[in-house]
PDB file of N, CA and C in Angstrom:
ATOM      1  N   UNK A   1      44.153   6.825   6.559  1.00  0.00           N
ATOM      2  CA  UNK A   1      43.160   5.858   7.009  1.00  0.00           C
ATOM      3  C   UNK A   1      42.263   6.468   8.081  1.00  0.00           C
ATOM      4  N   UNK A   2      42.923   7.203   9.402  1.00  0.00           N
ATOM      5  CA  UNK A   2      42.231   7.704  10.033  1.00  0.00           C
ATOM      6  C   UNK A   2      41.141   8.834   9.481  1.00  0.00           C
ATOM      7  N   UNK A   3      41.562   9.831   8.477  1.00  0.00           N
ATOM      8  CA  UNK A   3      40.611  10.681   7.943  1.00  0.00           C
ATOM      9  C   UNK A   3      39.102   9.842   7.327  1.00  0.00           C
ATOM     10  N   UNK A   4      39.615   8.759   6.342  1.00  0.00           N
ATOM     11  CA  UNK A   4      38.585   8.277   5.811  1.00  0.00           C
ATOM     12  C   UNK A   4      37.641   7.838   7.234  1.00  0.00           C
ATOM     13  N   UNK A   5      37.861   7.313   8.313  1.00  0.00           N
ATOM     14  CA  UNK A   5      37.273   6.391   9.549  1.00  0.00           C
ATOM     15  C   UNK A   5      36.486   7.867   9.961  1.00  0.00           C
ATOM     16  N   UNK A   6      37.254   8.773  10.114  1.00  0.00           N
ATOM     17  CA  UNK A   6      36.434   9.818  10.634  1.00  0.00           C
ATOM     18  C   UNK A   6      35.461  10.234   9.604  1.00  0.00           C
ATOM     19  N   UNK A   7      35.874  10.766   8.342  1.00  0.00           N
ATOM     20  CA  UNK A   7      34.783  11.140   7.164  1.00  0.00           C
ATOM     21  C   UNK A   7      33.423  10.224   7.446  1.00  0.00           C
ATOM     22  N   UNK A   8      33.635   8.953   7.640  1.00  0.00           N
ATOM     23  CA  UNK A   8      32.845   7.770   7.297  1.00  0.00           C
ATOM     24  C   UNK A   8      31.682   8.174   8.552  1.00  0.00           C
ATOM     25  N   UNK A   9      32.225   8.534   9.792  1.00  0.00           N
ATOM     26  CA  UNK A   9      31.505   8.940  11.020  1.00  0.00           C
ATOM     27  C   UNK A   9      30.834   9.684  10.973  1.00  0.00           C
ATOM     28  N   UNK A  10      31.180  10.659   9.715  1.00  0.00           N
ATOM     29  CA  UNK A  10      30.656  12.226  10.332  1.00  0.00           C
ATOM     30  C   UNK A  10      29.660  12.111   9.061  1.00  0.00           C
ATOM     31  N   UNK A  11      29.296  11.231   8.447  1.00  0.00           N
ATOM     32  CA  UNK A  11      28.555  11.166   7.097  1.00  0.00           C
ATOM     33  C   UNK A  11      27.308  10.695   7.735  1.00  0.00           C
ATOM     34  N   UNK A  12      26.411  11.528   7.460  1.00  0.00           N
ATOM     35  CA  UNK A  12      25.070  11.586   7.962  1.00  0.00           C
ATOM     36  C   UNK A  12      24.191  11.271   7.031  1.00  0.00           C
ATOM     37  N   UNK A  13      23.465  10.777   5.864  1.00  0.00           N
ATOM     38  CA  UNK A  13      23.625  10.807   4.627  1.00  0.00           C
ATOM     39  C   UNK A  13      21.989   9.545   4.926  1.00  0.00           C
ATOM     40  N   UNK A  14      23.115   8.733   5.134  1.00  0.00           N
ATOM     41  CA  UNK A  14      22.645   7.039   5.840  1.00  0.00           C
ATOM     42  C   UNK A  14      21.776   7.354   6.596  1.00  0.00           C
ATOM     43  N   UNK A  15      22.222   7.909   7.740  1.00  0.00           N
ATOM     44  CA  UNK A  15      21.133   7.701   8.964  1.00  0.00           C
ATOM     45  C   UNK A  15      20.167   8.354   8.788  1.00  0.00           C
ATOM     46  N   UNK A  16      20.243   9.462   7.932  1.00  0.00           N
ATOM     47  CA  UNK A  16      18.839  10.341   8.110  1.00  0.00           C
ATOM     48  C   UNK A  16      17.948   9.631   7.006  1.00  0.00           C
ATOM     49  N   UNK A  17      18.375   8.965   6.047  1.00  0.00           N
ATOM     50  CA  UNK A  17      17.488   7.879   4.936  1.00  0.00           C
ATOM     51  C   UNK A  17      16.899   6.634   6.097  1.00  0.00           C
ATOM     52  N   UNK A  18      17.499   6.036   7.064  1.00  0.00           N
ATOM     53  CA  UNK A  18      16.929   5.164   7.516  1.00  0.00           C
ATOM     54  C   UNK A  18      16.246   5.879   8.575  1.00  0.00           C
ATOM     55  N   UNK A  19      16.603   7.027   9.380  1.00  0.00           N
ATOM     56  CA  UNK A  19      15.642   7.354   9.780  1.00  0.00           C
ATOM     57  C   UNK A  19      14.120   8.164   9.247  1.00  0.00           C
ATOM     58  N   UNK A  20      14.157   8.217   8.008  1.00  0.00           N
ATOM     59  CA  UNK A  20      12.924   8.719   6.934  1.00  0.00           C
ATOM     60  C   UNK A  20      12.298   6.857   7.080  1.00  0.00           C
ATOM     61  N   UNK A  21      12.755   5.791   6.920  1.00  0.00           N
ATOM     62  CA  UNK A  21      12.325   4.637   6.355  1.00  0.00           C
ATOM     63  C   UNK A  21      11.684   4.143   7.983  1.00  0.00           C
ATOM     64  N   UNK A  22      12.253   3.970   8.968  1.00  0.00           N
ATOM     65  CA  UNK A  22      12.186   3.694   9.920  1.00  0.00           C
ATOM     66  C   UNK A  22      10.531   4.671  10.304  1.00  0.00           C
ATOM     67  N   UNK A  23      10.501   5.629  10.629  1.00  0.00           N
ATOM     68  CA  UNK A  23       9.015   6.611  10.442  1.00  0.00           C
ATOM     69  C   UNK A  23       8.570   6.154   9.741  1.00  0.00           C
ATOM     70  N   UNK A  24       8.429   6.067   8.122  1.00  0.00           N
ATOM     71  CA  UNK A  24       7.555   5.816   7.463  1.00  0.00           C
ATOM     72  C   UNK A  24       7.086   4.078   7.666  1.00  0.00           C
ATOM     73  N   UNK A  25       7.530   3.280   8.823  1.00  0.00           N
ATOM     74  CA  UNK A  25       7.319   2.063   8.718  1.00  0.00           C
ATOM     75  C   UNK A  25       6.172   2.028  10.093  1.00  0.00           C
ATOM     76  N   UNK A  26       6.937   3.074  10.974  1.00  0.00           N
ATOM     77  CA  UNK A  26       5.575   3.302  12.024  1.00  0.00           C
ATOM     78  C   UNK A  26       4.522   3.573  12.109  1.00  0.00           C
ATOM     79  N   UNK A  27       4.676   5.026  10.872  1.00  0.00           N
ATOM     80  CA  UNK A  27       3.076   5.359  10.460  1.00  0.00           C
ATOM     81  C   UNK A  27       2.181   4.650   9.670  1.00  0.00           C
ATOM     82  N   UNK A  28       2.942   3.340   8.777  1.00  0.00           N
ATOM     83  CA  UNK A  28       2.516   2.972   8.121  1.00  0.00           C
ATOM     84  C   UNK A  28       1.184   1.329   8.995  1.00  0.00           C
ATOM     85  N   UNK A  29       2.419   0.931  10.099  1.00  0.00           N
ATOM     86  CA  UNK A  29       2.110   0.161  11.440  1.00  0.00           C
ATOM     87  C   UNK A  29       0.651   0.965  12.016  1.00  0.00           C
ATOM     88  N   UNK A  30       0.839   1.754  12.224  1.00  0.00           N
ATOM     89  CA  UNK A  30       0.046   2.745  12.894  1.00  0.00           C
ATOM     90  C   UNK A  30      -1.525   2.685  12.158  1.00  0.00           C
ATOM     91  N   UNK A  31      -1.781   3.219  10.939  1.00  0.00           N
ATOM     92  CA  UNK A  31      -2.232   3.010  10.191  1.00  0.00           C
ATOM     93  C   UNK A  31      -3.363   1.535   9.719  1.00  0.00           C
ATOM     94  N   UNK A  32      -2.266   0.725   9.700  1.00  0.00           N
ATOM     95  CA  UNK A  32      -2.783  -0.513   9.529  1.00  0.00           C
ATOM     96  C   UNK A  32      -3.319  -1.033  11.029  1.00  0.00           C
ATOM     97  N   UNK A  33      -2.694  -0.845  11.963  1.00  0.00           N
ATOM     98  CA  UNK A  33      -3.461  -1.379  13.921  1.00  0.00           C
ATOM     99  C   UNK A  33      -4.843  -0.422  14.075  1.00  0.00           C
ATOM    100  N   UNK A  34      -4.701   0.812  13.719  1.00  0.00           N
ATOM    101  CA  UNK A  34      -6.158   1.506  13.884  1.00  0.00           C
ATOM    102  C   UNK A  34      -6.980   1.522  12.232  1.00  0.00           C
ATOM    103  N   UNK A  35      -7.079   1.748  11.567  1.00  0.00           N
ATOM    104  CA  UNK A  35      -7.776   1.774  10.298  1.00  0.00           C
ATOM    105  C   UNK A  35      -7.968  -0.045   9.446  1.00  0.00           C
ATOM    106  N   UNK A  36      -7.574  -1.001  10.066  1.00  0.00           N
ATOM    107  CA  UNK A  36      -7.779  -1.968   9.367  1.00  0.00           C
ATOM    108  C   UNK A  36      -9.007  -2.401   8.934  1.00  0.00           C
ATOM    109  N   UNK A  37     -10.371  -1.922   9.951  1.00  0.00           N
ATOM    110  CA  UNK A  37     -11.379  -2.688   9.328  1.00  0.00           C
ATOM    111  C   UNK A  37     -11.757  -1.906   8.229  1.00  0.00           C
ATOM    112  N   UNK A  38     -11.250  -0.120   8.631  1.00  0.00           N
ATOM    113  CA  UNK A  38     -11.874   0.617   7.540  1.00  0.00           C
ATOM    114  C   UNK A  38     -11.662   0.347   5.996  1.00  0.00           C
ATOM    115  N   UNK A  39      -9.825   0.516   6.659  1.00  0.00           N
ATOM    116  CA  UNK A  39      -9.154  -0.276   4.905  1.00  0.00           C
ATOM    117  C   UNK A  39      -9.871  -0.680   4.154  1.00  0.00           C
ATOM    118  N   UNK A  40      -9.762  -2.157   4.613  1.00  0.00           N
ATOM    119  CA  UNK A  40     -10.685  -3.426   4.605  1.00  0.00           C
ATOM    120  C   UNK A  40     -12.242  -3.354   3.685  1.00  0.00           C
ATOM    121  N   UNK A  41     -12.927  -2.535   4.139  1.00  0.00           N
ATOM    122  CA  UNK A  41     -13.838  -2.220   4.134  1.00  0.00           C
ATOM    123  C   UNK A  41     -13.857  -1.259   2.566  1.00  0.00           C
ATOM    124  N   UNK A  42     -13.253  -0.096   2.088  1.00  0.00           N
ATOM    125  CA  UNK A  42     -12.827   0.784   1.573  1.00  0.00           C
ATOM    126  C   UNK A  42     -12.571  -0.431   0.603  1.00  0.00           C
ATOM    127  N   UNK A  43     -11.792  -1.421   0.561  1.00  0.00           N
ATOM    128  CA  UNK A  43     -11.066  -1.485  -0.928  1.00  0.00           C
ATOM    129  C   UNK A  43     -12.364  -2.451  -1.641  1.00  0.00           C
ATOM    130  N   UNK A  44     -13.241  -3.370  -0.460  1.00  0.00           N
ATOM    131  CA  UNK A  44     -13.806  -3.928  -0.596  1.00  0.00           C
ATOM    132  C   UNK A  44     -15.258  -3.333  -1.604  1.00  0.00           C
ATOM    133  N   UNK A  45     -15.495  -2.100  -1.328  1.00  0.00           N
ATOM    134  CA  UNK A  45     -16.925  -1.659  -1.645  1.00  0.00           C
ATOM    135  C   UNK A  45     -16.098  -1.323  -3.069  1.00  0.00           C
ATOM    136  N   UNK A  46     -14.847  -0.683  -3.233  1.00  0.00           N
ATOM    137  CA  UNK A  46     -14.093   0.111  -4.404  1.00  0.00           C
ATOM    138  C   UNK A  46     -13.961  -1.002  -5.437  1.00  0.00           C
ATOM    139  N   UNK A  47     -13.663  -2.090  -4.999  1.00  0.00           N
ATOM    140  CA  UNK A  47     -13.607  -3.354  -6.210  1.00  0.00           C
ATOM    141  C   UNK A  47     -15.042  -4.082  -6.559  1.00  0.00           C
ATOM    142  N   UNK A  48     -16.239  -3.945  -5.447  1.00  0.00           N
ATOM    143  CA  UNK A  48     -17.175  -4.623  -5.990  1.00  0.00           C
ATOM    144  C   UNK A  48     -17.927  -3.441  -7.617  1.00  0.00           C
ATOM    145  N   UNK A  49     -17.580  -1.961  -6.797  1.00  0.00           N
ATOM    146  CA  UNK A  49     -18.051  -1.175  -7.337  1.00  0.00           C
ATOM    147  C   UNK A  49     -17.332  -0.900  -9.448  1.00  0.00           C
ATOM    148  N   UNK A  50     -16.049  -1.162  -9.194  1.00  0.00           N
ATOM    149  CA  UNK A  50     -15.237  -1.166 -10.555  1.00  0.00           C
ATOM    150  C   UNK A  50     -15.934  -2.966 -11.277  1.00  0.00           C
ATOM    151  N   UNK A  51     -15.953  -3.749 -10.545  1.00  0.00           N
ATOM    152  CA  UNK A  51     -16.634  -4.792 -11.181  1.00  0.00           C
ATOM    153  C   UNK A  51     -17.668  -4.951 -11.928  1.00  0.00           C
ATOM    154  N   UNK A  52     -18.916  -3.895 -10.936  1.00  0.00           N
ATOM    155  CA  UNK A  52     -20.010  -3.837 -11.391  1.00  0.00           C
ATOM    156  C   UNK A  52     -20.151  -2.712 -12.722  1.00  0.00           C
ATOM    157  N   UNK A  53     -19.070  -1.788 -12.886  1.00  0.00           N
ATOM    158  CA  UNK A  53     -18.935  -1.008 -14.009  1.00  0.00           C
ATOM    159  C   UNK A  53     -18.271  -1.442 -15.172  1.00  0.00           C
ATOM    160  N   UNK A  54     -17.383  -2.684 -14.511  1.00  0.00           N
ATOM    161  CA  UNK A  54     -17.179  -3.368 -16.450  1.00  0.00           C
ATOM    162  C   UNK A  54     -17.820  -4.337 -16.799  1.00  0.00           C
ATOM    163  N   UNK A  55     -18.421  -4.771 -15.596  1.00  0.00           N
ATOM    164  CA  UNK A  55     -19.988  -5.683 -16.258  1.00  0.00           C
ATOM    165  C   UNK A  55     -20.664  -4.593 -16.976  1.00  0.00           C
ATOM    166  N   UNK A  56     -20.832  -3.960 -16.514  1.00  0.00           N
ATOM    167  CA  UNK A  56     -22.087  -3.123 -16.942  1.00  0.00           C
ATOM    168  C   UNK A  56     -21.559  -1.949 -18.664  1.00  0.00           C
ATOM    169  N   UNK A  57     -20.394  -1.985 -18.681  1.00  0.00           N
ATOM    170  CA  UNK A  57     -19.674  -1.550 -19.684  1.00  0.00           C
ATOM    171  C   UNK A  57     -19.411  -2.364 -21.067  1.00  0.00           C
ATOM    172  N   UNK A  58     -19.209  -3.426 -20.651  1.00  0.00           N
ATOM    173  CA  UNK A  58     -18.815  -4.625 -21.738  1.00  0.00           C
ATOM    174  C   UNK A  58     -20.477  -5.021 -21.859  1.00  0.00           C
ATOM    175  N   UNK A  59     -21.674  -5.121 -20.813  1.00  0.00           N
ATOM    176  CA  UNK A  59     -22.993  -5.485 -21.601  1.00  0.00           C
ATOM    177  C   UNK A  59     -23.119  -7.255 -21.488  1.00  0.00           C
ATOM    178  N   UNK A  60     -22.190  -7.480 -20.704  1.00  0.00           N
ATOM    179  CA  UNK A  60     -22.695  -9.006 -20.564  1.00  0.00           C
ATOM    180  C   UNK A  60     -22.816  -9.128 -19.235  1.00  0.00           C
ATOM    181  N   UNK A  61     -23.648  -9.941 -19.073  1.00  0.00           N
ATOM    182  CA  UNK A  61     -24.307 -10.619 -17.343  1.00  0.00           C
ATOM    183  C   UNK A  61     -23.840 -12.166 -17.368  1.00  0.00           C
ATOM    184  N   UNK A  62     -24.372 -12.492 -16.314  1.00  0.00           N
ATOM    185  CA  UNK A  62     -23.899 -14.490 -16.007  1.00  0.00           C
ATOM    186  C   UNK A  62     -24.941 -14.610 -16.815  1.00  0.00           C
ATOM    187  N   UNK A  63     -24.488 -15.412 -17.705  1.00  0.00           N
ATOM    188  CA  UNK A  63     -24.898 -16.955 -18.800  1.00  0.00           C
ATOM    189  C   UNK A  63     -26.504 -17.371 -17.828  1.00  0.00           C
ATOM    190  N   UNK A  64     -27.500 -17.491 -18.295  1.00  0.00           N
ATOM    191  CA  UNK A  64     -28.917 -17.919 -17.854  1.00  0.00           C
ATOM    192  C   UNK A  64     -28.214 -19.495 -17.547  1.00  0.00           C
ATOM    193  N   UNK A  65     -28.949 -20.030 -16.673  1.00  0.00           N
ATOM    194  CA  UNK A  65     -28.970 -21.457 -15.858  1.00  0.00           C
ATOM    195  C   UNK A  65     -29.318 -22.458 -16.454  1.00  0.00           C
ATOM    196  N   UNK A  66     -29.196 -22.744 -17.406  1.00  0.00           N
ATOM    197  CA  UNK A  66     -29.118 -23.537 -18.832  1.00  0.00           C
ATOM    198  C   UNK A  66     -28.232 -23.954 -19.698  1.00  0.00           C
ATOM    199  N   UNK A  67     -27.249 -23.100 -19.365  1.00  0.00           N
ATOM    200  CA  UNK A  67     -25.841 -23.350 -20.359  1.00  0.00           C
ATOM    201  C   UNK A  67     -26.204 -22.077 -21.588  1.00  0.00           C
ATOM    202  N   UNK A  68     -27.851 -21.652 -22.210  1.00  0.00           N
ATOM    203  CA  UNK A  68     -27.788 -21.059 -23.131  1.00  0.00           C
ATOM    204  C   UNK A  68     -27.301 -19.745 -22.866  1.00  0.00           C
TER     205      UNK A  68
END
């Protein structure tokens, strides 16, 4: 019993995975507190821009103000 209690101690395995997860949650913090408007900004121009290319791909526009 005592071997396994010690094995279990000396198993590093764990901590160095949560300490990879733990970093990657700071930089990720980090990231998002300074770059948010850019983000923001970035995904915003990237989706109007893919929008305007499958309008413009498929060949249809908004319906004229008539219903026709």
């Amino acid at each position: 019993m005592n071997a396994s209690i010690r094995k279990f101690l000396k198993e590093e395995d764990g901590v160095t995975a949560l300490e990879y997860g733990l970093l990657a949650a700071v930089i990720a913090g980090i990231l998002i507190a300074v770059g948010n408007a850019q983000i923001k900004s970035f995904f915003e121009t990237l989706f109007t821009n893919l929008s305007a290319l499958a309008t413009k791909a498929s060949g249809s526009a908004a319906p004229p103000a008539g219903g026709n």
